[in-house]
Each structure stands twice: as structure tokens, then as C-alpha cells.
Protein backbone atom coordinates (compact mmCIF):
# COMPACT_ATOMS: atom_id res chain seq x y z
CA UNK A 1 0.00 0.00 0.00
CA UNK A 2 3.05 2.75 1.08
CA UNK A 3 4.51 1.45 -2.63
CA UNK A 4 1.30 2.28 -4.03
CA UNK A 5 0.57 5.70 -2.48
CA UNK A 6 4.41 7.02 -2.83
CA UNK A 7 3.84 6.49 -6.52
CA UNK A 8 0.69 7.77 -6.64
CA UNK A 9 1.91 10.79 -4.93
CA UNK A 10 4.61 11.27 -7.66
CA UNK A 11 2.23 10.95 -10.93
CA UNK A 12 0.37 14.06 -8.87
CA UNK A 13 3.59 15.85 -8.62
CA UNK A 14 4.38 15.35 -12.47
CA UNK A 15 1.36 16.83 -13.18
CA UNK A 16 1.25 20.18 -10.96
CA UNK A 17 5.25 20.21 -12.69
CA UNK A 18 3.95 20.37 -16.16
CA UNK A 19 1.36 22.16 -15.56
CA UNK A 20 3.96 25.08 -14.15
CA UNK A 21 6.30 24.51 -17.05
CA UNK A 22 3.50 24.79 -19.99
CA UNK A 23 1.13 27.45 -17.86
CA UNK A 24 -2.20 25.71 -19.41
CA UNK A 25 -2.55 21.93 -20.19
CA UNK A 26 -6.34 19.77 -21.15
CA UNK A 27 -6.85 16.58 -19.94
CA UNK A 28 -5.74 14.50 -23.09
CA UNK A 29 -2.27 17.17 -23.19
CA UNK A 30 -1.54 15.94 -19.75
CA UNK A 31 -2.03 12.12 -20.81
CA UNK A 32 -0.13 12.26 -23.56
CA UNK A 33 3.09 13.99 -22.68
CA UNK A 34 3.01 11.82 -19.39
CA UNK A 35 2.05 8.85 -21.11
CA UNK A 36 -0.39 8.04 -18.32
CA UNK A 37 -3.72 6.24 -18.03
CA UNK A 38 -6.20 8.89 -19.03
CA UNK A 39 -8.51 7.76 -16.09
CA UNK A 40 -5.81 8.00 -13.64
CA UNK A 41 -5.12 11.62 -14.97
CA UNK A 42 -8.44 12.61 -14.59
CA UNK A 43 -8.85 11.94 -10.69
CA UNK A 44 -5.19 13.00 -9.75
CA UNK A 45 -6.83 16.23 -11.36
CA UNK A 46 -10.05 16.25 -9.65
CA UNK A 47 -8.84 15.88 -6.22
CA UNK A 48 -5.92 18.84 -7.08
CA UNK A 49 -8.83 20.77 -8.06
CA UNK A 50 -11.10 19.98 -5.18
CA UNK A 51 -8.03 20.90 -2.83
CA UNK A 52 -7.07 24.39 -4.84
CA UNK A 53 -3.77 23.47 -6.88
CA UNK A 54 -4.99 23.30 -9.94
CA UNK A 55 -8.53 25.31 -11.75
CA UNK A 56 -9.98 24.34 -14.75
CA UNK A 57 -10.53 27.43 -17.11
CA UNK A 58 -12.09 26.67 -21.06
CA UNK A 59 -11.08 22.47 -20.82
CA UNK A 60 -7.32 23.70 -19.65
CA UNK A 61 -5.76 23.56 -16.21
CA UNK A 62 -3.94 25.92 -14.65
CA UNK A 63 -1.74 26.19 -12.02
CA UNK A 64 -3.62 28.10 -8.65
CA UNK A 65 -0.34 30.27 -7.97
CA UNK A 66 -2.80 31.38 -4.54
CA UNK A 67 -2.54 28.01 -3.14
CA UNK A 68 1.49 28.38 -3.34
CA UNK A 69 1.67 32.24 -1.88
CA UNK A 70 -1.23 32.19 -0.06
CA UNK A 71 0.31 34.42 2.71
CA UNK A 72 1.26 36.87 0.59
CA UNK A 73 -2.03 37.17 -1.57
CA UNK A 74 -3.97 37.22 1.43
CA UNK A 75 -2.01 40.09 2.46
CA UNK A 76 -2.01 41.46 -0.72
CA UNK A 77 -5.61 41.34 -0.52
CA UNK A 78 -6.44 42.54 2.60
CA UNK A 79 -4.03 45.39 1.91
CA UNK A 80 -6.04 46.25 -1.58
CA UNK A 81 -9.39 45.91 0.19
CA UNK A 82 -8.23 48.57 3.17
CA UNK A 83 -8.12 51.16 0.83
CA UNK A 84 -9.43 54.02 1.51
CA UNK A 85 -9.90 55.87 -1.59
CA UNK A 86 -11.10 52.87 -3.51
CA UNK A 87 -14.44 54.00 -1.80
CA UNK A 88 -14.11 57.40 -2.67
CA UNK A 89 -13.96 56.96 -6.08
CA UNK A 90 -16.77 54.27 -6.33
CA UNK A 91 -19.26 56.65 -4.52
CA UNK A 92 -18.16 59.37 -7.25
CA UNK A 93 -18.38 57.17 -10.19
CA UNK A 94 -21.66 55.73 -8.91
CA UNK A 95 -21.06 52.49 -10.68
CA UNK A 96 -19.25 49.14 -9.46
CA UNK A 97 -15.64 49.91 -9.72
CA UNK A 98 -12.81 47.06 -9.86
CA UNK A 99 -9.13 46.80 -8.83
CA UNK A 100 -7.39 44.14 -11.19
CA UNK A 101 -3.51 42.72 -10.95
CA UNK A 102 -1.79 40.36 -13.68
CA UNK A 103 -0.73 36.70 -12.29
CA UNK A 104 1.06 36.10 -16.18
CA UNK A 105 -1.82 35.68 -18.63
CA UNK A 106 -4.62 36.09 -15.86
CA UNK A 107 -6.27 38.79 -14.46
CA UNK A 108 -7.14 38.11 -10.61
CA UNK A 109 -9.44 40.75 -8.82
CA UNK A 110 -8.14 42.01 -6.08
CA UNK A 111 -11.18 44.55 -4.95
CA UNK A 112 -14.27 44.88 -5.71
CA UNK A 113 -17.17 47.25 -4.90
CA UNK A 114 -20.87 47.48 -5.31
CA UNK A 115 -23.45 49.96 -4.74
CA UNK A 116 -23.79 51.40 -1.84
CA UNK A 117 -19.73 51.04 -1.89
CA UNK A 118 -19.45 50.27 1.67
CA UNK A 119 -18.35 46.67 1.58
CA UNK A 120 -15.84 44.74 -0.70
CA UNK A 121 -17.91 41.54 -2.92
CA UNK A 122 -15.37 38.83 -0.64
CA UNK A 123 -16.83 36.18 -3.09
CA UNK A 124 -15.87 37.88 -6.58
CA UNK A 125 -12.34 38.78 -5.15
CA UNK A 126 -9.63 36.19 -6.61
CA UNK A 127 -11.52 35.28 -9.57
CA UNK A 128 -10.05 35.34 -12.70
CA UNK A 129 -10.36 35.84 -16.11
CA UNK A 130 -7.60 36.34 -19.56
CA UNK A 131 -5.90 39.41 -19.80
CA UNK A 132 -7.18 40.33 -23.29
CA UNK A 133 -10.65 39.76 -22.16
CA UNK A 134 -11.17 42.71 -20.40
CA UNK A 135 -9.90 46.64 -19.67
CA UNK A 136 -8.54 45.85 -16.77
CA UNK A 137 -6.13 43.33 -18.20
CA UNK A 138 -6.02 45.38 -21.53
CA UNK A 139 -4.60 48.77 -19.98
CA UNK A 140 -1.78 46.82 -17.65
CA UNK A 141 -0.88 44.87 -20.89
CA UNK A 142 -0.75 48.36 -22.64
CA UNK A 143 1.79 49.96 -20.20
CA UNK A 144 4.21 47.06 -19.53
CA UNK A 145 7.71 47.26 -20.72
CA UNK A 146 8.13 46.50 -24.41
CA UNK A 147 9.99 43.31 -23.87
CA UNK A 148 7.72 41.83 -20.80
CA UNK A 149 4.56 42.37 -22.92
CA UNK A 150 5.88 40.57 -25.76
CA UNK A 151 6.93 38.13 -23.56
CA UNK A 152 3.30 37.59 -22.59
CA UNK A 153 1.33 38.24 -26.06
CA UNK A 154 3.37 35.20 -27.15
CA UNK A 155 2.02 33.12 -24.11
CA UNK A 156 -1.87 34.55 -24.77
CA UNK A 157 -4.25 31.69 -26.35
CA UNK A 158 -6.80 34.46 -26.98
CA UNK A 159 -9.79 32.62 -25.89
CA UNK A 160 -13.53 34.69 -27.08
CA UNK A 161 -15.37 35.50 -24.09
CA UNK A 162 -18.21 37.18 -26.22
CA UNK A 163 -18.40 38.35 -29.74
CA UNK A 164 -16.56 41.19 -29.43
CA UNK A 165 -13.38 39.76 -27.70
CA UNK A 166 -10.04 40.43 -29.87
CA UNK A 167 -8.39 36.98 -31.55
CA UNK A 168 -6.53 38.66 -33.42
CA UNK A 169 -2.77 39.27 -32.24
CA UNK A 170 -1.31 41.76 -34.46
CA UNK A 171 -5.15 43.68 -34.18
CA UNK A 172 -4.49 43.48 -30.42
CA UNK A 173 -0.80 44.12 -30.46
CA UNK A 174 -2.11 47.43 -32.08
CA UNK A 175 -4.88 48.17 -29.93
CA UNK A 176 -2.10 48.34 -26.86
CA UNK A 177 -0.56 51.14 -28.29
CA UNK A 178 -3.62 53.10 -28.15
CA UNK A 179 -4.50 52.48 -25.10
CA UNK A 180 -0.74 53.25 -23.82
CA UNK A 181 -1.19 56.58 -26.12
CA UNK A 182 -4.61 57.70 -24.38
CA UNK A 183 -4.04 56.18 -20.88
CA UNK A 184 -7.29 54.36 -20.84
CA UNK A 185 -8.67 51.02 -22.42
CA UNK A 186 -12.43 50.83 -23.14
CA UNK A 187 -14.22 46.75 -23.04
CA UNK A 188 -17.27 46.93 -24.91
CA UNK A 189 -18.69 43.91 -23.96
CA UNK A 190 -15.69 41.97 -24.68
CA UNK A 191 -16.40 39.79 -21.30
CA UNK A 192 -19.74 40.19 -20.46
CA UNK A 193 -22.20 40.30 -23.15
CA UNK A 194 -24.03 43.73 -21.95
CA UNK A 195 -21.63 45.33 -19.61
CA UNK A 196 -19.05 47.94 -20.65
CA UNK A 197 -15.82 49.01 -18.78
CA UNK A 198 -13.15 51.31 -18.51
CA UNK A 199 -9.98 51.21 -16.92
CA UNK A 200 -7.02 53.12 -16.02
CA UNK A 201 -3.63 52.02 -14.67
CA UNK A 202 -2.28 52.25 -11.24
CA UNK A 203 1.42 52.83 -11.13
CA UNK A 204 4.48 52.42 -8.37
CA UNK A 205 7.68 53.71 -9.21
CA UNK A 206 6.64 53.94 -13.02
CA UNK A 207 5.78 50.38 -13.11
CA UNK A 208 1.84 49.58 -13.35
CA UNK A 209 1.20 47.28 -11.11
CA UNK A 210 -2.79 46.95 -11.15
CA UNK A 211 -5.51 48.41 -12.71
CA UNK A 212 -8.66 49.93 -11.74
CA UNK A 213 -12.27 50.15 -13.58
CA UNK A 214 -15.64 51.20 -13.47
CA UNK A 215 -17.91 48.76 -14.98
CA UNK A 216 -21.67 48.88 -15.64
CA UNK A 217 -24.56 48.27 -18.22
CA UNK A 218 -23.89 49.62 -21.61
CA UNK A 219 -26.45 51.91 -21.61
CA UNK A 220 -24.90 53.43 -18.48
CA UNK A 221 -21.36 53.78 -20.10
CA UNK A 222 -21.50 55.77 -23.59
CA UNK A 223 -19.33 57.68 -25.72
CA UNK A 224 -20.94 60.91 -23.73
CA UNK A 225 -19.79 60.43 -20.58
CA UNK A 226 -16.94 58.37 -20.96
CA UNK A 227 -14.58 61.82 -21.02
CA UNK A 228 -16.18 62.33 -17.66
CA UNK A 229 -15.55 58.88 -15.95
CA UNK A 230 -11.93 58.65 -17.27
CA UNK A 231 -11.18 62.18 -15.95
CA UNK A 232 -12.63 60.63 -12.69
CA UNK A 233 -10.42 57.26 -13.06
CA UNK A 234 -7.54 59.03 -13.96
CA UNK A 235 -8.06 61.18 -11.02
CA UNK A 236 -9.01 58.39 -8.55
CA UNK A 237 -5.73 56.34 -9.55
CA UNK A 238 -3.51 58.89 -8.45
CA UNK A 239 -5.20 58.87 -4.93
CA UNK A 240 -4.88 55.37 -5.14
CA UNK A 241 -1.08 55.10 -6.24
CA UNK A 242 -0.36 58.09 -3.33
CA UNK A 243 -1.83 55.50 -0.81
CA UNK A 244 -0.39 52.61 -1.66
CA UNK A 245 3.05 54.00 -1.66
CA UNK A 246 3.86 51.95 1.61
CA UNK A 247 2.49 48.80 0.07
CA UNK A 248 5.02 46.10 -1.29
CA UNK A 249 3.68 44.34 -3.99
């Protein structure tokens, strides 16, 4: 039986280890390159999925980067959710407004508020979704170094969320350097059929390191106001950046 588990054990540990090494594997991916019974795969997966290692995301899994920091993203958390002028600018924007950070091709919430703004939503913080998907991701994509975000458009599988989504690289690739150029990214419903976002970055040293949004129905976000809530974004992320100056990220 101690044979049986040890072994056990190490097919489990092969495939958290390729999963690291390739960033997003399916089922049949995993088989094959391990050359391992495709039943035995799938409930070494299950239970690493029932205990946090691994998520499953379109048919891929992923590597849960949480379960292996989870000190410091709980931190990390806590510290995003503490911040003051998060509220500030969600009771001026009057709309939900989102604070976003890149974990390589993901974007992971890190706050989030609803009306009336005076509690974080604890059960949409963590989740996740692709960078290209949404304005959050878009504008930290836009203002990475050259080199880092080519790094990362290579490693993008450009899944559709909606309709509207980009799959196109080069289209994308030149969509970035707008939204670098105009220091905002717009997501008409490029996530969320019906909802429309906009985000700006949120910088440290000159580095973005997050992003925040506002994010609402699209009749509530048009090309009218839009000036208006960026000018309030824009304005609101400098609070932000001043007050998480003492942070370490």
C-alpha cells in the first residue's frame, strides 16, 4: 500500500510540474506527454482541483499560484481591500468599480465594490479571467515594458469571451498602443455580453502594477460620458497610487 501511495503521490507531482512549465494543459495534453492512463489523470486532477492546486478554465488547467503564496495574496488582498480611496472613487463614479492585478496571462481581482460602496464583494475577489478579455487586463498589458509584454502576447491563447473579444494578435498588439497613447482602455462587452468598462492604470515607481475600472450596463457607459468617468479614473488612480506607496507588492 506505502509502494502504491508514494507512486501515486509522484504521478500528482508530475502533473502540478507540467502544468507550471506549460502554464495551461487539457486533460488529453496531460495524458499524452506523461504517457499516463487517461482515467488515472483525470482523478489526480479532480482531487488537485477539489483541494485548490490546480482550476480548470475553457477544458485547460492551470496552475492556482494562490494556493502556493497564499500568505502573501492574502495580504495582498487585505491590503487592496483597506483602501481608503477605492471607496471614494466608487461613490463618485456611482457604478461598481474594480481593482485588477496580472498573475502572467490572468487577471485576478483584487477589490471589488458594489453599490452602496461600503463593503468589498469577498466572493468575486480572486476570480479570474484572460488578460485580453477585459480593460482591466487590456490597460496593464498596454503599459508594460516592451519586452515583458511581448513576452506575454506570445504566451496569450486568446480565448472569445463574447463576440466582441479580440483573436486577433497583431489587431491586439495594435490596440495596446492606443490604449498606452490615451491612458485608458475601453471593453465593450468583450467579457460580459451587456456590460461595458473602462480602466485606467495604477502605477508604483513607473511600473503599473494593477488596474482599476468602473464597470456597468452599456447603456450606463456611452461615448458621452466616458470623457467624464476617465477624468474621474484618472483622477481616482492617483489617490490610489499616493496610498499605496507603503504597500510592497
Amino acid at each position: 500500500m506505502g509502494q502504491y501511495e508514494v507512486a501515486t503521490l509522484k504521478k500528482g507531482l508530475q502533473i502540478l510540474e507540467l502544468i507550471k512549465q506549460q502554464e495551461a494543459l487539457t486533460l488529453t495534453e496531460i495524458t499524452n506527454t506523461l504517457d499516463l492512463n487517461k482515467s488515472t489523470v483525470f482523478r489526480l486532477l479532480a482531487t488537485l482541483e477539489e483541494m485548490d492546486y490546480v482550476y480548470k478554465f475553457q477544458n485547460q488547467f492551470h496552475l492556482n499560484h494562490k494556493m502556493f503564496c497564499g500568505h502573501f495574496e492574502k495580504r495582498a488582498d487585505f491590503d487592496w481591500v483597506s483602501l481608503k480611496s477605492v471607496y471614494k472613487l466608487a461613490k463618485k463614479l456611482g457604478h461598481s468599480v474594480y481593482i485588477g492585478k496580472m498573475d502572467e496571462t490572468n487577471l485576478v481581482m483584487t477589490q471589488v465594490l458594489h453599490a452602496p460602496f461600503t463593503m468589498p464583494a469577498q466572493e468575486e475577489i480572486g476570480n479570474r479571467s484572460r488578460l485580453h478579455q477585459s480593460a482591466l487586463g487590456k490597460v496593464i498589458l498596454a503599459n508594460l515594458p516592451l519586452s515583458t509584454q511581448q513576452k506575454w502576447m506570445h504566451k496569450l491563447s486568446f480565448e472569445k469571451a463574447t463576440v466582441n473579444t479580440f483573436e486577433d494578435p497583431q489587431l491586439f498588439m495594435h490596440h495596446l498602443k492606443v490604449i498606452e497613447k490615451q491612458g485608458y482602455a475601453f471593453d465593450d462587452e468583450e467579457r460580459i455580453v451587456g456590460i461595458r468598462c473602462i480602466a485606467v492604470p495604477l502605477f508604483k515607481q513607473e511600473q503599473v502594477i494593477a488596474a482599476v475600472a468602473i464597470a456597468a450596463p452599456k447603456d450606463a457607459i456611452t461615448r458621452a460620458n466616458m470623457k467624464r468617468f476617465v477624468a474621474l479614473l484618472t483622477k481616482g488612480s492617483e489617490a490610489i497610487t499616493h496610498e499605496i506607496q507603503s504597500l510592497i507588492l
